[in-house]
Protein backbone atom coordinates (compact mmCIF):
# COMPACT_ATOMS: atom_id res chain seq x y z
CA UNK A 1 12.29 51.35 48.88
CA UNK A 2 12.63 52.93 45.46
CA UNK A 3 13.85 56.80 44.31
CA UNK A 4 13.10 58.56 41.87
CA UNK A 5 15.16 61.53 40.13
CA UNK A 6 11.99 63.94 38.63
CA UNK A 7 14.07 67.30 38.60
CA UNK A 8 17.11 68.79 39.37
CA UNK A 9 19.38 65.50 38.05
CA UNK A 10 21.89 67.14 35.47
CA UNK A 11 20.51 70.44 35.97
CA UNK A 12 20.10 72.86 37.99
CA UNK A 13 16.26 73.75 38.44
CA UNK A 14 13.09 71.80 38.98
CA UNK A 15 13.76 70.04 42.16
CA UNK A 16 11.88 66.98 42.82
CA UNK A 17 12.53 63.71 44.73
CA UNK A 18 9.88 60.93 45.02
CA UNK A 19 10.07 58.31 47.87
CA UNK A 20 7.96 55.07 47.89
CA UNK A 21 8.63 53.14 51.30
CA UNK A 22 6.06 50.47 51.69
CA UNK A 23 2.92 51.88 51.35
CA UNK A 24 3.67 55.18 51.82
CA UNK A 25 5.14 57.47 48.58
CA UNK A 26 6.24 60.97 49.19
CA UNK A 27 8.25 63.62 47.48
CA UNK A 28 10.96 65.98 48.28
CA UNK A 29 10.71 69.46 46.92
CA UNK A 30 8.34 70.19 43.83
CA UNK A 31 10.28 72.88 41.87
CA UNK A 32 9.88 74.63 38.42
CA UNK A 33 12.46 74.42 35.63
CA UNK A 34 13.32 77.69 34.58
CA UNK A 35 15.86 78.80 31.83
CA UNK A 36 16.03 77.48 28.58
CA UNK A 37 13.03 77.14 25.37
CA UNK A 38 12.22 73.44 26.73
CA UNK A 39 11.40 74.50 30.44
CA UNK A 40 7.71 75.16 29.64
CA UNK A 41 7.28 71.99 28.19
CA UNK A 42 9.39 70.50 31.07
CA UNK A 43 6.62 71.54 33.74
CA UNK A 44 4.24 70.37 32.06
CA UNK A 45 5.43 66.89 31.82
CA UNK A 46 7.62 66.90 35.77
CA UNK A 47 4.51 65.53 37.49
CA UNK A 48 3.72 62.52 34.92
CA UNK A 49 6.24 60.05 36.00
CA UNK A 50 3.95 57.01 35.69
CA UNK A 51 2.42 57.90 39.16
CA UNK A 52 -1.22 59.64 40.07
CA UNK A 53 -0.09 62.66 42.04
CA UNK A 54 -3.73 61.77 44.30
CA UNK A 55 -1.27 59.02 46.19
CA UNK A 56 0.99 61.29 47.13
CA UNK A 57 0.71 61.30 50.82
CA UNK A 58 2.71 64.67 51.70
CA UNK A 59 5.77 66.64 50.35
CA UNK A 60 8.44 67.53 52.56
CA UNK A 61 10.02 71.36 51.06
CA UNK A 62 13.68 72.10 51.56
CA UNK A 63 13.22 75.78 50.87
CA UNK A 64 11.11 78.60 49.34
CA UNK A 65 12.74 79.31 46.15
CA UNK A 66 11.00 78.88 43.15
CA UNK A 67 12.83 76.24 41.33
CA UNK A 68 12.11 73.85 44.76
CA UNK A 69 8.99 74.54 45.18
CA UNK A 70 7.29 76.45 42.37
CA UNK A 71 5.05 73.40 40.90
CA UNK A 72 3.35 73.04 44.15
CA UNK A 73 -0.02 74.40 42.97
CA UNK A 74 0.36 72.59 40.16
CA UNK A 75 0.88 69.55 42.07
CA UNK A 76 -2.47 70.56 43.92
CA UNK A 77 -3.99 71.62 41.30
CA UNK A 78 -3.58 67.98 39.78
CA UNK A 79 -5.37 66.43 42.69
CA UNK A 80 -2.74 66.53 45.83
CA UNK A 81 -4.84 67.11 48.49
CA UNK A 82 -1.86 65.91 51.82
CA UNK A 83 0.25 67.97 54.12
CA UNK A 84 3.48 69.97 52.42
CA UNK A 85 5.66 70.40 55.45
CA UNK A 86 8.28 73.00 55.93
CA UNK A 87 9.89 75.98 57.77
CA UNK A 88 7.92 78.66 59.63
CA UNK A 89 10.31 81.32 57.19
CA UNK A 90 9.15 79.35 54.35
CA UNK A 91 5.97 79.47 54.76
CA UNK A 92 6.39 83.58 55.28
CA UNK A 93 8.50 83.22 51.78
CA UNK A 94 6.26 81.02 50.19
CA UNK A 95 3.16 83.34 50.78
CA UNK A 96 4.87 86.35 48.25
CA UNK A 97 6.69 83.75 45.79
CA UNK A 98 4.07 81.27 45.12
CA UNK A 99 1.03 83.72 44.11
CA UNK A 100 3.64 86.34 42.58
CA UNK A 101 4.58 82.98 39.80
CA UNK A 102 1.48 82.68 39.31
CA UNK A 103 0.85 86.74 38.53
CA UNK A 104 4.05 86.19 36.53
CA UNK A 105 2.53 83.57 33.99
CA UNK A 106 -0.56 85.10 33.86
CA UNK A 107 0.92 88.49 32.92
CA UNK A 108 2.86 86.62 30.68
CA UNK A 109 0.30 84.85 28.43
CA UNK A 110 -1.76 88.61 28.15
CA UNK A 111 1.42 89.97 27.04
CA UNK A 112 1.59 87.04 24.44
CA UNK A 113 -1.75 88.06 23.05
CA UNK A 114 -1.65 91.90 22.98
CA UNK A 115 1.12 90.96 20.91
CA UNK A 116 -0.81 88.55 18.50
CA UNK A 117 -3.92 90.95 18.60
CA UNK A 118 -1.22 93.55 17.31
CA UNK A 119 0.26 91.24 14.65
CA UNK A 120 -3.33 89.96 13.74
CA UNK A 121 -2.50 87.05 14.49
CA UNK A 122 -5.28 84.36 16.09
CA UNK A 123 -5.37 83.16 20.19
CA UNK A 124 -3.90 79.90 19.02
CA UNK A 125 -0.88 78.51 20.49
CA UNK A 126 -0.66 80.94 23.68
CA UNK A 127 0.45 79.06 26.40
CA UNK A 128 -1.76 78.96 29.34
CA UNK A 129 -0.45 79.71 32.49
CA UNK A 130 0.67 76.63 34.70
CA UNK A 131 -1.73 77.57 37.44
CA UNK A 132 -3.09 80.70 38.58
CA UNK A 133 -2.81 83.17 41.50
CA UNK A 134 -6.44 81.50 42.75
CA UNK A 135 -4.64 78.25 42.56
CA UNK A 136 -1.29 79.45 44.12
CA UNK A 137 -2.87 80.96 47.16
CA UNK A 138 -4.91 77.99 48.06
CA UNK A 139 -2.22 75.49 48.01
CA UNK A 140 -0.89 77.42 50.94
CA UNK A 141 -3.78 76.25 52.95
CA UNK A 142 -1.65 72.94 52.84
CA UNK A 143 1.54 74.37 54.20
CA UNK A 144 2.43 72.80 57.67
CA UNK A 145 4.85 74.63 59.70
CA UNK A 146 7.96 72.27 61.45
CA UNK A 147 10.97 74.16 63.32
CA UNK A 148 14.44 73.35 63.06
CA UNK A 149 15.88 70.38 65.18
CA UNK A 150 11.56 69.13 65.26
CA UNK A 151 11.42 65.36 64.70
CA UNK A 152 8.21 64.32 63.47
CA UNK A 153 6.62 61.70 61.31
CA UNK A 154 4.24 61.93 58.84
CA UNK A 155 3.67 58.92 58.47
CA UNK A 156 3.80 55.64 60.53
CA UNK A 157 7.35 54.37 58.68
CA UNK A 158 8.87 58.14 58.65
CA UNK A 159 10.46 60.50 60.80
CA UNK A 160 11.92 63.55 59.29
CA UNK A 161 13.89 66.78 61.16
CA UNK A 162 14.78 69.57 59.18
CA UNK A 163 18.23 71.39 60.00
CA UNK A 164 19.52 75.09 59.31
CA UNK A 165 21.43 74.82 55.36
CA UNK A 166 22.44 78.68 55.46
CA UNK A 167 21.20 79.01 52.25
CA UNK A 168 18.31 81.21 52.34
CA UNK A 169 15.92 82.70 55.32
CA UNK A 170 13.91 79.62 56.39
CA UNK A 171 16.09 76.70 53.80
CA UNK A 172 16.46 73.28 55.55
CA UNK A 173 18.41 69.94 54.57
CA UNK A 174 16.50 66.81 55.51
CA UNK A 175 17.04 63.75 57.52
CA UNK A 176 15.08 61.28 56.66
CA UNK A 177 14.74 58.00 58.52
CA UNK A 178 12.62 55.50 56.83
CA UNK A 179 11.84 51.70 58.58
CA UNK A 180 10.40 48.85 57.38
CA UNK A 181 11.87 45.18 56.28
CA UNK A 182 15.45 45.20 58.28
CA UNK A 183 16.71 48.18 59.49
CA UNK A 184 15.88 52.04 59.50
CA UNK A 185 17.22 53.77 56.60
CA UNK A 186 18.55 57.34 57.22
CA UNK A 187 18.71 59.61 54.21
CA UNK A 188 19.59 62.83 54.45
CA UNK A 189 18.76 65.82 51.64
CA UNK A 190 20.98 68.30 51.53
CA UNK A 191 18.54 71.09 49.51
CA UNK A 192 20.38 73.83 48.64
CA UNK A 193 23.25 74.63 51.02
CA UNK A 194 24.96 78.07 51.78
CA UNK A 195 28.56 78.77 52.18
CA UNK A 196 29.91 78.84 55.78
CA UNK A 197 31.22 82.10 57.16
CA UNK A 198 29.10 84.15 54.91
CA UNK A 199 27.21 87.24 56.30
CA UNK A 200 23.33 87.33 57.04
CA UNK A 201 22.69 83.31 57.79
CA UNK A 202 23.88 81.03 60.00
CA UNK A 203 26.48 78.14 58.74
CA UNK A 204 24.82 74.92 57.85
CA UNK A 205 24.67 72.39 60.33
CA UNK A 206 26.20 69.04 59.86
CA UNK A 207 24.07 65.43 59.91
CA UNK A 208 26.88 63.16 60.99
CA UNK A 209 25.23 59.72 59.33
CA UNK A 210 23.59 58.90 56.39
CA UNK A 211 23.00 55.67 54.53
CA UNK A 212 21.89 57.68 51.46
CA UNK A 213 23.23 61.05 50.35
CA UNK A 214 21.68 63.52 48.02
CA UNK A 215 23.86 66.61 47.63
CA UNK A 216 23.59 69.54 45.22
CA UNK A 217 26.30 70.73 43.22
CA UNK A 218 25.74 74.13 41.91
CA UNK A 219 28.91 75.26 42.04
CA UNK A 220 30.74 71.68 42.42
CA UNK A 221 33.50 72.59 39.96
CA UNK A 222 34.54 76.03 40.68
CA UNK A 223 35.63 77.76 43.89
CA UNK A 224 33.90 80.95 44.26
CA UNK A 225 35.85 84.57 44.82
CA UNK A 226 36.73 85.78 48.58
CA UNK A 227 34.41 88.53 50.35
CA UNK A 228 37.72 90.88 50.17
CA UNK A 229 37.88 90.15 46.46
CA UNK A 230 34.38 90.51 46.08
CA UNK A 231 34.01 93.64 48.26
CA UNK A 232 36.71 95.39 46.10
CA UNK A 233 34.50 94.26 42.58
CA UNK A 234 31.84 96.04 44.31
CA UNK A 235 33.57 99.01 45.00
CA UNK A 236 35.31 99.10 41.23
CA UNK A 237 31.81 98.99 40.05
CA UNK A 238 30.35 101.63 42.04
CA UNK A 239 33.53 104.01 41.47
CA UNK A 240 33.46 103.38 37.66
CA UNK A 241 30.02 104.01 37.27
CA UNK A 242 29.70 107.01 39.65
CA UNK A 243 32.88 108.71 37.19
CA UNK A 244 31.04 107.47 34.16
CA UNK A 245 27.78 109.59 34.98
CA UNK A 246 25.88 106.59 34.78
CA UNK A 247 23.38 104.29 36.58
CA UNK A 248 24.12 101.00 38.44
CA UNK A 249 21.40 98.34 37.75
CA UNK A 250 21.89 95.09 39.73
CA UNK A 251 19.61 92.22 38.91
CA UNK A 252 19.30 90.39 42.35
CA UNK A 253 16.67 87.38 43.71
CA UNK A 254 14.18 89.02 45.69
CA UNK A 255 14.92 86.38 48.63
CA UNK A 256 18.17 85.80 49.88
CA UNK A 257 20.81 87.85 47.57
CA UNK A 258 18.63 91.46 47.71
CA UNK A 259 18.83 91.47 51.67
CA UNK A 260 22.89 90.09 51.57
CA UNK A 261 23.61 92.61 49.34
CA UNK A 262 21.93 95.53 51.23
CA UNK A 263 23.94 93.90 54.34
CA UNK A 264 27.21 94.06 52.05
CA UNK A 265 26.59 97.86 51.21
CA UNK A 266 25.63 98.96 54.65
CA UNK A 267 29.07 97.29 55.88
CA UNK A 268 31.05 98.87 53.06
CA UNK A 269 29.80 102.42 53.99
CA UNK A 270 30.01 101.46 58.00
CA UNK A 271 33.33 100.76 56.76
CA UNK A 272 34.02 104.05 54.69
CA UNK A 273 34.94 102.02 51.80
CA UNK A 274 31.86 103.16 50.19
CA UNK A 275 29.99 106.68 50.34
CA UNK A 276 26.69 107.28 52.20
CA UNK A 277 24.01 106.32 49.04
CA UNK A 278 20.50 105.87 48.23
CA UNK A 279 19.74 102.37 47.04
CA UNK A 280 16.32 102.26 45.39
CA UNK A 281 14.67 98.54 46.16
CA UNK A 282 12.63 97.76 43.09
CA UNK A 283 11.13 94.93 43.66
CA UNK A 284 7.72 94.31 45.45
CA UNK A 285 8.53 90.87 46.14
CA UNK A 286 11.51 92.08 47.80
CA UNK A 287 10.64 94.76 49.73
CA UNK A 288 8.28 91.95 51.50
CA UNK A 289 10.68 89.06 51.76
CA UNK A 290 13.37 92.14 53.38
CA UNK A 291 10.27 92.74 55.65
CA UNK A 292 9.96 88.91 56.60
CA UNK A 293 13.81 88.62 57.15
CA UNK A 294 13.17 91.40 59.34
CA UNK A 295 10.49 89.73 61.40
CA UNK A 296 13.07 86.53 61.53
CA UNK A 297 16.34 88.20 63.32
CA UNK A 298 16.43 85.15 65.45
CA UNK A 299 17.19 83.13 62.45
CA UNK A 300 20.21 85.82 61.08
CA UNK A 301 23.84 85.18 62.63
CA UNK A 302 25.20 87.82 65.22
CA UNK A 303 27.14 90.07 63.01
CA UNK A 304 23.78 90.37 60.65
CA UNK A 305 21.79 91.77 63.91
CA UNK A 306 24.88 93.91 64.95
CA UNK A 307 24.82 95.62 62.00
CA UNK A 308 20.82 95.91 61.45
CA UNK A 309 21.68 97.87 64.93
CA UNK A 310 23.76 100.40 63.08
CA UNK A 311 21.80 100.74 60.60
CA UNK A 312 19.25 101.93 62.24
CA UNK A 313 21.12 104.73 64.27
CA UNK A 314 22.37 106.04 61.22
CA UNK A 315 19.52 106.11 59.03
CA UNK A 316 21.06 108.82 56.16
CA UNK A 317 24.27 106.71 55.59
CA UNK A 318 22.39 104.40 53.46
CA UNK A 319 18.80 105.52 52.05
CA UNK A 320 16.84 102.46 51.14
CA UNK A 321 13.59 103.51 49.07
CA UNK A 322 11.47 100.35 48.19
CA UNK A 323 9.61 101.26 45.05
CA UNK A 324 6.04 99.54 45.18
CA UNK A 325 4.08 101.98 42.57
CA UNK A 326 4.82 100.90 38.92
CA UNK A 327 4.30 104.85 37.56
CA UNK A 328 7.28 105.34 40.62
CA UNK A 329 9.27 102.12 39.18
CA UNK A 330 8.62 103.72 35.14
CA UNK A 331 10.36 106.79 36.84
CA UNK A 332 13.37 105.28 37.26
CA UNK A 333 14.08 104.64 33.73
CA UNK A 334 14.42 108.55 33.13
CA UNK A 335 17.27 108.87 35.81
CA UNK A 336 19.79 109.29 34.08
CA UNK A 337 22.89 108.99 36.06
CA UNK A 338 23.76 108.01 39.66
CA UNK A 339 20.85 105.81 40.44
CA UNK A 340 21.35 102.61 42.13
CA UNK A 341 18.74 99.83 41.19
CA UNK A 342 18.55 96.63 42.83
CA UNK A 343 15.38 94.94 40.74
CA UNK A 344 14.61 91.19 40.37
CA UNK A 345 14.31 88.85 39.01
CA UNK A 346 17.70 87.51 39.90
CA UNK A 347 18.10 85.53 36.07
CA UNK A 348 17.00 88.57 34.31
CA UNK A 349 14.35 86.53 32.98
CA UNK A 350 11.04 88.54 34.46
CA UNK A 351 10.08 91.54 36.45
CA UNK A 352 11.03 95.15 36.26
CA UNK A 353 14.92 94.26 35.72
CA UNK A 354 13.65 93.83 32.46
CA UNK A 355 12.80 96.86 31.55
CA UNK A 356 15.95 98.39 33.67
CA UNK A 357 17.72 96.31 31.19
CA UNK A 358 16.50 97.67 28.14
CA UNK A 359 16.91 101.30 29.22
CA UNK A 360 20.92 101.01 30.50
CA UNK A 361 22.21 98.10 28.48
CA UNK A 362 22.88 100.21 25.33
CA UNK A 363 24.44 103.06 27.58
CA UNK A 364 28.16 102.46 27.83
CA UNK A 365 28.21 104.87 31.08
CA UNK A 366 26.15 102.20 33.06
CA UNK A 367 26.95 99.36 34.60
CA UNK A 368 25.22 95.74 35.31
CA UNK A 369 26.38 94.23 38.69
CA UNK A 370 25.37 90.29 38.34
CA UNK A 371 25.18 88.60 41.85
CA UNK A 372 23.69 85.15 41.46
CA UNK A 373 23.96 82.00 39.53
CA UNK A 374 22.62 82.57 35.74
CA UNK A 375 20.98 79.13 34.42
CA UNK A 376 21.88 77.89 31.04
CA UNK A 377 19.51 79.70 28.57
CA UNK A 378 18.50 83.18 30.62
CA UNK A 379 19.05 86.52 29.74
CA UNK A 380 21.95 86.40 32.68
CA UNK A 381 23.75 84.49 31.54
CA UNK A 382 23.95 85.43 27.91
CA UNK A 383 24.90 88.70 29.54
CA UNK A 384 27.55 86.85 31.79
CA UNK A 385 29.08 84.72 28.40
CA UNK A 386 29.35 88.32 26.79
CA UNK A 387 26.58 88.81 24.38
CA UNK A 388 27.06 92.52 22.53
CA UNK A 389 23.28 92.01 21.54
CA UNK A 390 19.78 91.03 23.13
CA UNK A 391 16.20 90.60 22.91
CA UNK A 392 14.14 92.42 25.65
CA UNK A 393 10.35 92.03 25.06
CA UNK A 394 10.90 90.83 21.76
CA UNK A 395 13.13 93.88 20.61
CA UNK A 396 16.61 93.74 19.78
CA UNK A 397 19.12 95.87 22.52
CA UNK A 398 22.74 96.47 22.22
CA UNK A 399 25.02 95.51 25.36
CA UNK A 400 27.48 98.53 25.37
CA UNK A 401 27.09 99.03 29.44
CA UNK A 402 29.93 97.06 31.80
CA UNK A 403 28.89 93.80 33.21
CA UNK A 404 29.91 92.77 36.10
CA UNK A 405 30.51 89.71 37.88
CA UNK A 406 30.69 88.96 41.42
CA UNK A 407 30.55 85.68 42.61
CA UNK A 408 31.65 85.28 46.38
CA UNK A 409 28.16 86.31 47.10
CA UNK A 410 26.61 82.68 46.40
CA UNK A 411 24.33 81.62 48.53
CA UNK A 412 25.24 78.23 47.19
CA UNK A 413 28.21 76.03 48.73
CA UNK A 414 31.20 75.81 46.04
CA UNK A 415 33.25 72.92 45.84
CA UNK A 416 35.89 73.28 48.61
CA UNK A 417 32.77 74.21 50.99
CA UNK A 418 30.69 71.11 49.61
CA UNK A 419 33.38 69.01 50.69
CA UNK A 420 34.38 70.51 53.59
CA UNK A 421 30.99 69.59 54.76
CA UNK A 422 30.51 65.84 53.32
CA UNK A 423 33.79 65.55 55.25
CA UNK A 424 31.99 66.22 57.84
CA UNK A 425 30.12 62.81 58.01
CA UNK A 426 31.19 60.09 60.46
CA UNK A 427 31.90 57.48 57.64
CA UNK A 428 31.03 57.34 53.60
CA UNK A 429 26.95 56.91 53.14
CA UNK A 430 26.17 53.49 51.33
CA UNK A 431 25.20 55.59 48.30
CA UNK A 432 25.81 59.29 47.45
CA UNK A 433 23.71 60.67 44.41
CA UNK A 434 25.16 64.11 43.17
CA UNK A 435 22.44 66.52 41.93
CA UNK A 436 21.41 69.99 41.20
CA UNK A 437 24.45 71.12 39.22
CA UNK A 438 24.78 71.31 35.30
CA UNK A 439 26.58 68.21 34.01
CA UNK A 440 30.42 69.56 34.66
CA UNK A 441 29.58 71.05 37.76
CA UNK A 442 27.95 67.74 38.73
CA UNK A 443 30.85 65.34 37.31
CA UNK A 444 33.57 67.32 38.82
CA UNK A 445 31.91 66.74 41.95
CA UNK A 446 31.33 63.39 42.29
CA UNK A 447 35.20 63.13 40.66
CA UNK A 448 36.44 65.38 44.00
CA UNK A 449 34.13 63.48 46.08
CA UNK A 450 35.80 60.15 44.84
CA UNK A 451 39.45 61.17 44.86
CA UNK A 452 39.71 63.75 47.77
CA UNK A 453 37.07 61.71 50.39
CA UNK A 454 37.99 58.38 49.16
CA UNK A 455 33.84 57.53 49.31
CA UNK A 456 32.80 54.70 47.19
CA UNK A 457 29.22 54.51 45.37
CA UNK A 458 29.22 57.80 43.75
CA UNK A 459 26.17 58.29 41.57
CA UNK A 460 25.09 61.16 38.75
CA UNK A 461 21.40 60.08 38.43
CA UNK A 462 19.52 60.43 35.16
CA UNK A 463 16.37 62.84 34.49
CA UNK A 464 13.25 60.54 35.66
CA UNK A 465 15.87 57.97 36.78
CA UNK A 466 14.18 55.41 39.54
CA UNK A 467 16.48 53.12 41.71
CA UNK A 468 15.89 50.81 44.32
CA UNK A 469 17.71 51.27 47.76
């Protein structure tokens, strides 16, 4: 049995796992790299690994966001014609994120030649998009639905059940269990995991065996703030901004951190720690993926549904408006003062946030509220490492508005979590590989993993790395 590292090994994005177990060969995830000059070029050469993608006999998906699952219609699109199994949610998720990339790119490479037509420049050298929205939405004619706890096999040497990982609606680590010469081999993918006793989702369950371990380590070096200290960030920020005169923008992924941040508000003003407010949603992806959380309250932990409740019998303590129209989304940019915008993308890196961006950034009244992980390379996270000036569309923009940083509301596992729930396994796998984290997140890991768990074989695979288990 041999595994191969495509993605997501000393980074964070492009998760991808290939399996070959007999004669069967399978992936895990199929995710875009994002951040960074090289990540174009990176997607174009994830799926040529010295394999034709045609033998791929199915893809199992841990979860719907982009950077796991974003290459899919390329994948198809390359000649990948099997089964991509994954959560009912997913699939819901999948349906808005996969053809909204696509629109992405596409709007993308016009913008790129407007802008040579402008400069008089020739067509030459604008990148194509990496699939389109045509290819995007039929790749989800391929999406096979499994619940959590299902054991299935798709194929004669494979059985597979996905479990709850609390990370986003519908995300799933894997247990694999793979037979042929001697005896079955349990892996078990861990995806992205969530951190326990957070509000919205569910904890992550625990596998109790595994012969081989792949865990992410996002946040693998760092512990992340409390809710209290995070609540009271959020109420500084709000308070500052509302004295100020000036507008909140918070860049926020459309699935996942928008709907635990509306939660977050809601509670703070059920709470009186925050005044009733209008929250303006802009975000179309959003305002559907709130909609498909909403259809999924079975999925959402008890406190979640409690307060979904209240927030329904007291519709005026928070206003949600969920701006669809564009000419109602270019509106926003002439409020002034006291408008709260929650806008994705989550990295800063495409959407209306953008243009949110340019309009507040140079005010110093204003305020930026980052809630998510910022990859090496975005617009984030230059904002996050302090830049005082930054290119928005190609335009310089001075930084004179706050930025703020909150990060207890992860939706990734930090390091005292992570371990709290390897701990959880009955005895050390035969080999643990440490992935999705940036190289110190990842090494400090594996270091913790050594030292506090005592585990032996303890492995930071290499980009495109293939070892035999």
């Amino acid at each position: 049995m041999r595994l191969g590292f495509l993605g997501a090994a000393g980074e964070v994005t492009g998760s991808c796992y290939l399996l070959e177990a007999g004669d069967t060969r399978f992936l895990v995830d199929c995710g875009m790299f994002q951040g960074g000059p090289e990540a174009r070029s990176k997607n174009l050469r994830a799926l040529n690994f010295g394999f034709d993608v045609r033998d791929i006999d199915f893809v199992l998906l841990t979860h719907a966001h982009i950077d796991h699952s974003g290459l899919l219609p390329r994948l198809a699109m390359l000649g990948f014609k099997g089964p991509i199994y994954t959560t009912p949610a997913s699939i819901d998720l999948l349906e808005v994120l996969l053809p909204d990339s696509a629109h992405i790119q596409e709007k993308e490479a016009e913008w790129q030649l407007r802008h040579r037509h402008r400069r008089g420049a020739t067509e030459r050298g604008i990148p194509a998009p990496l699939y389109s929205v045509m290819q995007a939405q039929a790749v989800l004619e391929q999406l096979k639905p499994v619940n959590y706890g299902e054991s299935f096999n798709p194929a004669e040497n494979v059985s597979v059940r996905f479990r709850d990982a609390g990370h986003i609606l519908g995300s799933a680590l894997l247990e694999v269990t793979v037979s042929g010469e001697g005896r079955p081999r349990r892996l078990v993918f861990s995806g992205d995991l969530g951190m326990p006793d957070r509000p919205v989702l569910c904890d992550p369950e625990q596998p109790l065996v595994a012969d081989v371990l792949l865990v992410e380590s996002t946040y693998g070096n760092r512990s992340h703030r409390s809710l209290q200290e995070t609540e009271d960030e959020i109420v500084e920020a709000f308070e500052r901004t509302r004295a100020a005169h000036g507008n909140l923008i918070i860049p926020a992924f459309a699935v996942g951190r928008t709907q635990e941040l509306l939660y977050m508000l809601a509670d703070l003003i059920r709470r009186k720690r925050l005044a009733p407010l209008k929250v303006y949603v802009d975000s179309p992806m959003a305002s559907k993926a709130t909609q498909i959380t909403m259809a999924h309250q079975d999925l959402l932990d008890p406190e979640t549904r409690e307060l979904i409740a209240w927030q329904e019998g007291h519709p005026n303590k928070m206003r949600i408006q969920f701006v669809g129209d564009v000419e109602a989304s270019k509106a926003l940019n002439d409020v002034r003062q006291g408008a709260v915008i929650v806008s994705a993308s989550g990295m800063c890196e495409a959407g209306r946030i953008k243009y949110h961006l340019r309009e507040n950034l140079p005010r110093s009244e204003c305020s930026i509220l980052i809630t998510g992980f910022q990859a090496a390379g975005t617009l984030g996270r230059r904002l996050v490492d302090g830049a005082r000036l930054v290119h928005i569309f190609g335009q310089p923009v001075p930084v004179r508005a706050r930025i703020y940083t909150v990060g207890g509301l992860s939706a990734h596992a930090d390091q005292g979590a992570l371990l709290g729930w390897l701990g959880g396994f009955r005895a050390p796998p035969g080999k643990t590989f440490v992935v999705h984290g940036e190289a110190g997140a990842s090494t400090a890991l594996a270091a913790a993993i050594e030292e506090k768990l005592g585990w032996p074989e303890v492995h930071l695979p290499q980009p495109g790395e293939f070892v035999v288990i």
